[in-house]
N, C-alpha and C. Protein backbone atom coordinates (compact mmCIF):
# COMPACT_ATOMS: atom_id res chain seq x y z
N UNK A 1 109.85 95.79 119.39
CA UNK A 1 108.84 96.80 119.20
C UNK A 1 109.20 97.60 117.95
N UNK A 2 108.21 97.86 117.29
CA UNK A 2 108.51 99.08 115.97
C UNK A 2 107.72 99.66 115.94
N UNK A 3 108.60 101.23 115.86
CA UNK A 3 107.44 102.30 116.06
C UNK A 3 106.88 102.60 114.45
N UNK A 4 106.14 102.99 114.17
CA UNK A 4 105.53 103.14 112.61
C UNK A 4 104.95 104.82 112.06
N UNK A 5 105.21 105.48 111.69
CA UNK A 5 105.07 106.71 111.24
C UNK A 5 104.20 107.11 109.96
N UNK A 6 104.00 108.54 109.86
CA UNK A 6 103.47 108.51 108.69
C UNK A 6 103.91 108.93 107.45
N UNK A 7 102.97 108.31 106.18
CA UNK A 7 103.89 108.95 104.82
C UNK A 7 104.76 109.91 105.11
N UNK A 8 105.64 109.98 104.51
CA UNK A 8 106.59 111.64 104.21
C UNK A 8 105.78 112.45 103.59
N UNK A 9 105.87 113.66 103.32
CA UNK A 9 104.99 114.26 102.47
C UNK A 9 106.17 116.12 102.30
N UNK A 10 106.28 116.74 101.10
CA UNK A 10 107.21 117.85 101.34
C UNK A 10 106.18 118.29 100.45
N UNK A 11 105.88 119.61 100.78
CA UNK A 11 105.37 120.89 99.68
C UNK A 11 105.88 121.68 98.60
N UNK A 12 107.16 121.43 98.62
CA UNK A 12 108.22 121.60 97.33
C UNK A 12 108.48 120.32 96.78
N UNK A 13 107.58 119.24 96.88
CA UNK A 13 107.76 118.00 96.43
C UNK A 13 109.09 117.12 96.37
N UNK A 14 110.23 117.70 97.40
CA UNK A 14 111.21 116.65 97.60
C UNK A 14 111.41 115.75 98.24
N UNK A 15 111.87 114.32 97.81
CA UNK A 15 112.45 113.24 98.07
C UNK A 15 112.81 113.03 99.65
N UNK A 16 112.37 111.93 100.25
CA UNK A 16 112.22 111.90 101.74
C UNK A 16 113.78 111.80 101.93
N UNK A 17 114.52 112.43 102.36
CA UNK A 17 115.64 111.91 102.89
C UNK A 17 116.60 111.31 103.98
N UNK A 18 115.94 111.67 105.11
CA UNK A 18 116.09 111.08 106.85
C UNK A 18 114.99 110.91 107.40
N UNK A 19 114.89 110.39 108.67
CA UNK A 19 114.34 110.17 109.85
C UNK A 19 114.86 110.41 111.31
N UNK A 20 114.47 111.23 112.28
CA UNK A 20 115.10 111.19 113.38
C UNK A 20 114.01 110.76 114.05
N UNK A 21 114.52 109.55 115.35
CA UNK A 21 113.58 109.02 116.06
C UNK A 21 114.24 109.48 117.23
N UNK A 22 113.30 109.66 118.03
CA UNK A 22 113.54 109.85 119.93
C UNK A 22 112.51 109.03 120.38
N UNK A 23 112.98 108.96 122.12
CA UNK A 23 111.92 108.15 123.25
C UNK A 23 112.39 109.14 124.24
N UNK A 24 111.56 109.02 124.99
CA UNK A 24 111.85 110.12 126.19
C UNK A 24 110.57 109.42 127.28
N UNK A 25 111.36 109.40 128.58
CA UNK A 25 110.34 109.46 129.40
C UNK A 25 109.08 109.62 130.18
N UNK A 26 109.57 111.53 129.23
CA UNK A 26 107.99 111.84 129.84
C UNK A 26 108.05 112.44 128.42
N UNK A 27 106.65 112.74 127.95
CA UNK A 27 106.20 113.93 126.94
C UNK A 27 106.55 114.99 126.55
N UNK A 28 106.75 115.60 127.86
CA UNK A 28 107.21 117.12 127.50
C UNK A 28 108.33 117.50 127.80
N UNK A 29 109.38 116.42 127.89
CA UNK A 29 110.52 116.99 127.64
C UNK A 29 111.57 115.59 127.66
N UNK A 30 111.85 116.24 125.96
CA UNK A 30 113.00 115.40 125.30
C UNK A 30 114.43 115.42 125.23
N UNK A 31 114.40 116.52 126.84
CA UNK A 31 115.61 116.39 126.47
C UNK A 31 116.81 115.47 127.29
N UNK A 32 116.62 114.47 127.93
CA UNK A 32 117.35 113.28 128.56
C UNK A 32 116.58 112.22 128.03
N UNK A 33 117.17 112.09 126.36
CA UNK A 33 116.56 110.69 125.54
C UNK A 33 116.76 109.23 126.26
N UNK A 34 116.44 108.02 125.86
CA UNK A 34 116.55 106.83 125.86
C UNK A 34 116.65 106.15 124.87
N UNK A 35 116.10 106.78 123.69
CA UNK A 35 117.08 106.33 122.73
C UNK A 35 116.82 107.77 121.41
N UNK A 36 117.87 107.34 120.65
CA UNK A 36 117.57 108.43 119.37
C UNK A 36 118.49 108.15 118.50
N UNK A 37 117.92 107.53 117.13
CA UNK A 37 118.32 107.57 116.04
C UNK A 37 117.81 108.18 114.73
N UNK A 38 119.03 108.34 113.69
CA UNK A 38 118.94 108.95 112.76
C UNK A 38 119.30 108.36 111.69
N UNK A 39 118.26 107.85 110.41
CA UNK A 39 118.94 107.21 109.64
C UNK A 39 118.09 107.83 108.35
N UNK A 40 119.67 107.77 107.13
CA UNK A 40 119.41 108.50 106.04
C UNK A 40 119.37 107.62 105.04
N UNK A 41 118.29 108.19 103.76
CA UNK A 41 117.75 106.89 102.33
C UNK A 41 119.02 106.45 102.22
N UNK A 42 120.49 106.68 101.88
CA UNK A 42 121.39 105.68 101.58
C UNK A 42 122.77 105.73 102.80
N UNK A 43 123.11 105.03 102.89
CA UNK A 43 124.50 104.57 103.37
C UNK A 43 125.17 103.56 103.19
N UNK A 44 126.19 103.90 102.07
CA UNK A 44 127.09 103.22 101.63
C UNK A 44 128.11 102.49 102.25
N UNK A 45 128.65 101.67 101.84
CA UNK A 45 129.38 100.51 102.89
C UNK A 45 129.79 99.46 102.12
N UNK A 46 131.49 99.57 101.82
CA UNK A 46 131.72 98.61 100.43
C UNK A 46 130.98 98.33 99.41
N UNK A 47 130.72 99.28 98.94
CA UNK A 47 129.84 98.96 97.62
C UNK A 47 128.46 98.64 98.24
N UNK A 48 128.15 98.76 99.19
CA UNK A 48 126.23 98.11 99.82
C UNK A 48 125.48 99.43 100.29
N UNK A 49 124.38 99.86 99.83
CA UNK A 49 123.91 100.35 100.48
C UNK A 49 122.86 99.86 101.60
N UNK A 50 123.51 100.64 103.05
CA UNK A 50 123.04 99.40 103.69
C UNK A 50 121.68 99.96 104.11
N UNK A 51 121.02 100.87 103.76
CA UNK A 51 119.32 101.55 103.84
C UNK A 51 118.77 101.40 102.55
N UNK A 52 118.81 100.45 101.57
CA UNK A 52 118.23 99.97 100.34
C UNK A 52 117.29 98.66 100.97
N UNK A 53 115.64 100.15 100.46
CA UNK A 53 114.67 99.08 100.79
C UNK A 53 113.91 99.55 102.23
N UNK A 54 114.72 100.56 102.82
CA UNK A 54 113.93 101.37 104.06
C UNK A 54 113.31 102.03 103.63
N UNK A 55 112.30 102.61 104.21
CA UNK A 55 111.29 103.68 103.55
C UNK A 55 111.39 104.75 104.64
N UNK A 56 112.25 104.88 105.61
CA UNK A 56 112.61 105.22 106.65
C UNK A 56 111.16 105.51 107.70
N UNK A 57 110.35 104.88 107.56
CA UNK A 57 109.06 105.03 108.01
C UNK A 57 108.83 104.14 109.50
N UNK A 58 109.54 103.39 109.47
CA UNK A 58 110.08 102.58 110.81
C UNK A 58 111.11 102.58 111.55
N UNK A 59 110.75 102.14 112.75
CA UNK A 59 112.23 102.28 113.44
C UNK A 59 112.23 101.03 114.40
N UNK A 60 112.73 99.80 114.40
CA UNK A 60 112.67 99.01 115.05
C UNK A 60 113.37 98.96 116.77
N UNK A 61 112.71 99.03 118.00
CA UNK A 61 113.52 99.59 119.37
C UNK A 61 113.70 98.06 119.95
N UNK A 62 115.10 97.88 120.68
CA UNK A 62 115.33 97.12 121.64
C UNK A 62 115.58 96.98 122.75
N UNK A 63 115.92 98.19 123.11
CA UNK A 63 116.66 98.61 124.06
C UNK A 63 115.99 99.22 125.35
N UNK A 64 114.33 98.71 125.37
CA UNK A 64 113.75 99.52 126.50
C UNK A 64 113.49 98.62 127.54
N UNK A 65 112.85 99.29 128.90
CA UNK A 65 112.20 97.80 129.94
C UNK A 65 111.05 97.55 129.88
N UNK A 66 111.05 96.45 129.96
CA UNK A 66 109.16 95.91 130.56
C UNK A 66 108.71 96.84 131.18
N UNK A 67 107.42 97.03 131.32
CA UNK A 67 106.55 97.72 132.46
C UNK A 67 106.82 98.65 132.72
N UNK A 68 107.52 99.91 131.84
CA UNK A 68 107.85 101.44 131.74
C UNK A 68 106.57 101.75 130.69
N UNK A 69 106.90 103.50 131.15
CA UNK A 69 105.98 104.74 130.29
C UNK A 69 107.13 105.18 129.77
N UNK A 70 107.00 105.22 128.27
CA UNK A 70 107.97 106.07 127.30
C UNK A 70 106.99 106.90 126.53
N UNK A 71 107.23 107.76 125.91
CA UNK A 71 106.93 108.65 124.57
C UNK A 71 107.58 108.58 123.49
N UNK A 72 107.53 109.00 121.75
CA UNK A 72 108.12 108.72 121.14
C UNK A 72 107.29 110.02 120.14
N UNK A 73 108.53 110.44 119.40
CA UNK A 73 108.39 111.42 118.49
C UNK A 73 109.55 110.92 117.22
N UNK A 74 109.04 111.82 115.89
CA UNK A 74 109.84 111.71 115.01
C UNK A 74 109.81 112.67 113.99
N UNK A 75 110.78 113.03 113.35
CA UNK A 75 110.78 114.25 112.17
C UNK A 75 111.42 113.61 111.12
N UNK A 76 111.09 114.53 109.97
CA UNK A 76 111.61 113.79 108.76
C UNK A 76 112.49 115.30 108.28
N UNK A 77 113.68 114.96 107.34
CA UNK A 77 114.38 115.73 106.62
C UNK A 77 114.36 115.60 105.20
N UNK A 78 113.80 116.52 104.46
CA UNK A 78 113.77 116.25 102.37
C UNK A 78 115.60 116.43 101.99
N UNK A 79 115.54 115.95 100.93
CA UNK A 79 116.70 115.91 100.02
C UNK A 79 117.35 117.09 100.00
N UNK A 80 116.68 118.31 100.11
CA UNK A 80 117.04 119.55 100.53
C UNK A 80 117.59 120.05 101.79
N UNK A 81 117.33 118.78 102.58
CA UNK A 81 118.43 119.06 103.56
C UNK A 81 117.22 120.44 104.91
N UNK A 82 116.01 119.70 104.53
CA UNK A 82 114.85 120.92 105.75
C UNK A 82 114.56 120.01 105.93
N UNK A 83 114.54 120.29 107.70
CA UNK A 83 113.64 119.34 108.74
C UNK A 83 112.09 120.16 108.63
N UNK A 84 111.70 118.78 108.85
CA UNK A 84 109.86 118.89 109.47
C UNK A 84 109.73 119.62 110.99
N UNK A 85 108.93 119.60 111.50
CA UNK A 85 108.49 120.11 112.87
C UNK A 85 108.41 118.42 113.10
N UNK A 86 108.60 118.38 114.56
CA UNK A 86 108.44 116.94 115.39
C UNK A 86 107.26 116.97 115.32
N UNK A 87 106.94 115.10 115.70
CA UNK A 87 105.65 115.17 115.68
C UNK A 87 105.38 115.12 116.89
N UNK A 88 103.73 115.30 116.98
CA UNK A 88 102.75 115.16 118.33
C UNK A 88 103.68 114.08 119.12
N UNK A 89 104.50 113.90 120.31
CA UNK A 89 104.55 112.78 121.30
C UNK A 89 103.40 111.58 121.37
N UNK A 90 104.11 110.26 121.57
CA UNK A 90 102.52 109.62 121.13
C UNK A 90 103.04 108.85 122.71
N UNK A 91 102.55 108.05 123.60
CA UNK A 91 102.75 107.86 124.76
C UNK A 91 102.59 106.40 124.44
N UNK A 92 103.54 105.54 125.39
CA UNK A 92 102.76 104.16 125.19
C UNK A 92 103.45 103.33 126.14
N UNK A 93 103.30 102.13 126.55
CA UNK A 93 103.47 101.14 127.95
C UNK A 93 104.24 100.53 127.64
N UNK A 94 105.56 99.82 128.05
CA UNK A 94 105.94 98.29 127.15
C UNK A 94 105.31 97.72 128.40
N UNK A 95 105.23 96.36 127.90
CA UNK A 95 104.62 95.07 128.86
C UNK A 95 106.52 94.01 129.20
N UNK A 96 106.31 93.10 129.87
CA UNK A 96 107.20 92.31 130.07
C UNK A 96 108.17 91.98 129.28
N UNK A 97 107.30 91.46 127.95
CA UNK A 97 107.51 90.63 126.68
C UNK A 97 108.67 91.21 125.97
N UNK A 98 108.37 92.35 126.32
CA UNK A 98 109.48 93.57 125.10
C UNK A 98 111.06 92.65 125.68
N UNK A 99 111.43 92.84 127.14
CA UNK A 99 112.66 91.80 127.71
C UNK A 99 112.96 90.74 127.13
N UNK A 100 111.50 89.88 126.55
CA UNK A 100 112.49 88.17 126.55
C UNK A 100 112.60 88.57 125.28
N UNK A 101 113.02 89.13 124.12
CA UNK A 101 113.65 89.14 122.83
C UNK A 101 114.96 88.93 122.87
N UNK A 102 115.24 87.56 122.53
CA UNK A 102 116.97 86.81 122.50
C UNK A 102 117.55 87.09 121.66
N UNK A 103 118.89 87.20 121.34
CA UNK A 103 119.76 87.10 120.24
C UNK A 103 119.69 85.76 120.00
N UNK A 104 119.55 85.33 118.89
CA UNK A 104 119.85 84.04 118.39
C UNK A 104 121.38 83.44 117.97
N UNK A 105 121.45 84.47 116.78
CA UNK A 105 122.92 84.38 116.18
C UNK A 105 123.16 86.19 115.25
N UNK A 106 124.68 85.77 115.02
CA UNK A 106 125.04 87.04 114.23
C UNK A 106 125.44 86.31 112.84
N UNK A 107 125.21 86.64 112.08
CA UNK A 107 125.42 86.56 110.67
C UNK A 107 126.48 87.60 109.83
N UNK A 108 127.24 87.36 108.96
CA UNK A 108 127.91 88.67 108.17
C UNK A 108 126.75 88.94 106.76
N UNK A 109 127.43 89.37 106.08
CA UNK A 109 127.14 89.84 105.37
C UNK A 109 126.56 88.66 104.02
N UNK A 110 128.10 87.56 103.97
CA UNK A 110 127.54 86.58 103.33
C UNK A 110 126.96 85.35 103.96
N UNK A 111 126.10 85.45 105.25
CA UNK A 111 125.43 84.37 105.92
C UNK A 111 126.26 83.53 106.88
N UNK A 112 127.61 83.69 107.25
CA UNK A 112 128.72 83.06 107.94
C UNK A 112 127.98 83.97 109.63
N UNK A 113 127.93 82.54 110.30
CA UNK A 113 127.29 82.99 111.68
C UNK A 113 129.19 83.53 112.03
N UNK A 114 129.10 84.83 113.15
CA UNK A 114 130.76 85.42 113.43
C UNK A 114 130.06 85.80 114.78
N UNK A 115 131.34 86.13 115.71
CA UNK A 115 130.72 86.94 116.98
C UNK A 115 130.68 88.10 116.72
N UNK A 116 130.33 89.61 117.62
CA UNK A 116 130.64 90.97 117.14
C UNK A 116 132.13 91.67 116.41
N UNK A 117 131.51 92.00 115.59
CA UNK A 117 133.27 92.61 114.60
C UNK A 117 132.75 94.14 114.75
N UNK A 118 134.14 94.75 114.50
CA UNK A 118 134.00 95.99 114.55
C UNK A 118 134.02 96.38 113.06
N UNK A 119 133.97 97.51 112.25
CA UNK A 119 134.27 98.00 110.94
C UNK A 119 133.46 96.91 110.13
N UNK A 120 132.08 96.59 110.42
CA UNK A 120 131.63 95.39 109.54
C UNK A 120 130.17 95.14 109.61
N UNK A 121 129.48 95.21 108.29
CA UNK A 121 128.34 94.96 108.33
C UNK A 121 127.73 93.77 108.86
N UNK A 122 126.70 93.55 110.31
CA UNK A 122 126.77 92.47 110.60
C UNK A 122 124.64 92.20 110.62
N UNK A 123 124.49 91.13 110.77
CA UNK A 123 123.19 90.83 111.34
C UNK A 123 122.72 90.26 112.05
N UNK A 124 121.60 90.67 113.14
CA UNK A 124 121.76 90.32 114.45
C UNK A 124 120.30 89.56 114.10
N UNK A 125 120.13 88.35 114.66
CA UNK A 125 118.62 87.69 114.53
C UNK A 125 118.37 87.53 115.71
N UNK A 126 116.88 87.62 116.16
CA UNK A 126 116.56 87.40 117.08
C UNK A 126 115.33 86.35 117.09
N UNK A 127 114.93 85.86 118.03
CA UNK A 127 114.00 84.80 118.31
C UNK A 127 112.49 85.35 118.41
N UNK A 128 112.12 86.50 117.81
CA UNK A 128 110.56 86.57 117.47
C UNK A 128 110.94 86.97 116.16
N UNK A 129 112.11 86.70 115.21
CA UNK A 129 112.13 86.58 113.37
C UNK A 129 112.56 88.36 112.96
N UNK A 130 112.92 89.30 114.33
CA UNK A 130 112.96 90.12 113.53
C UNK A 130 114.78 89.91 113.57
N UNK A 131 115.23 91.05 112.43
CA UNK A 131 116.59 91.07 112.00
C UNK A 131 117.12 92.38 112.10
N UNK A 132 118.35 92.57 112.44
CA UNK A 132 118.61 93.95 112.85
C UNK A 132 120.33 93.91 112.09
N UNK A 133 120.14 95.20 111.53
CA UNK A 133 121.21 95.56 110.59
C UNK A 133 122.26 96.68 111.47
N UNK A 134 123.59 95.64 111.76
CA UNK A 134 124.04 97.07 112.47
C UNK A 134 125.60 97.48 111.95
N UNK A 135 126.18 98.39 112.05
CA UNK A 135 127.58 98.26 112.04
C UNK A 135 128.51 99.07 113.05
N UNK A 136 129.11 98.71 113.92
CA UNK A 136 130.31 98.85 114.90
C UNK A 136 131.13 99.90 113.88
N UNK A 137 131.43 101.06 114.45
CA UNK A 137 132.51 101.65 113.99
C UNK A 137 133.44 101.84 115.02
N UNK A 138 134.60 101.55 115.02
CA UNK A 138 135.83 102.03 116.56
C UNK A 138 137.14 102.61 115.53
């Protein structure tokens, strides 16, 4: 599933710089998430930036069940380092389907299929083509 957002937009005209995503159960109250991430225009990683090419306008989710009610909100942060106001909660169903998304294989960095590493840029493919960029820190 990917949730999809709208343009950035700042009135002092600065540079989009984060995204915070939440899910929450019910609508009106976020505060026992299910999931929530935060990801900023760059993060560096041996020489890679590994958010080159996000527009941070998406957020790809895996992690929910079939046949639940979630909500989902998101705010943006400018280069200046000011959050937006959250947005409106938008409500929505998963169906079954969201479950059968398989791991296929993991990939590194230079295309070598590996199992999970820690300290390491890895990529996770799955069997409806999408690709997921993650890295293990311990």
């Amino acid at each position: 599933m990917i949730l999809i957002a709208d343009n950035f937009s700042d009135q002092d005209g600065d540079l989009h710089g984060s995204s915070q995503w939440q899910i929450s159960n019910d609508c009106n109250d976020f505060t026992s998430l299910i999931f929530d991430s935060w990801k900023q225009y760059e993060n560096w990683y041996l020489d890679i930036n590994t958010q080159e090419n996000d527009n941070l306008r998406d957020e790809v989710i895996r992690s929910l069940d079939g046949s639940s009610n979630y909500c989902w909100r998101v705010r943006y942060r400018d280069r200046s380092l000011a959050w937006s106001e959250w947005s409106t909660p938008i409500p929505f169903v998963t169906d079954n389907s969201i479950v059968n998304n398989k791991l296929i294989k993991i990939i590194d960095i230079l295309g070598r299929e590996v199992n999970k590493e820690s300290n390491t840029i890895l990529f996770y493919i799955y069997n409806d083509g999408t690709v997921e960029k993650k890295i293990i820190i311990e």
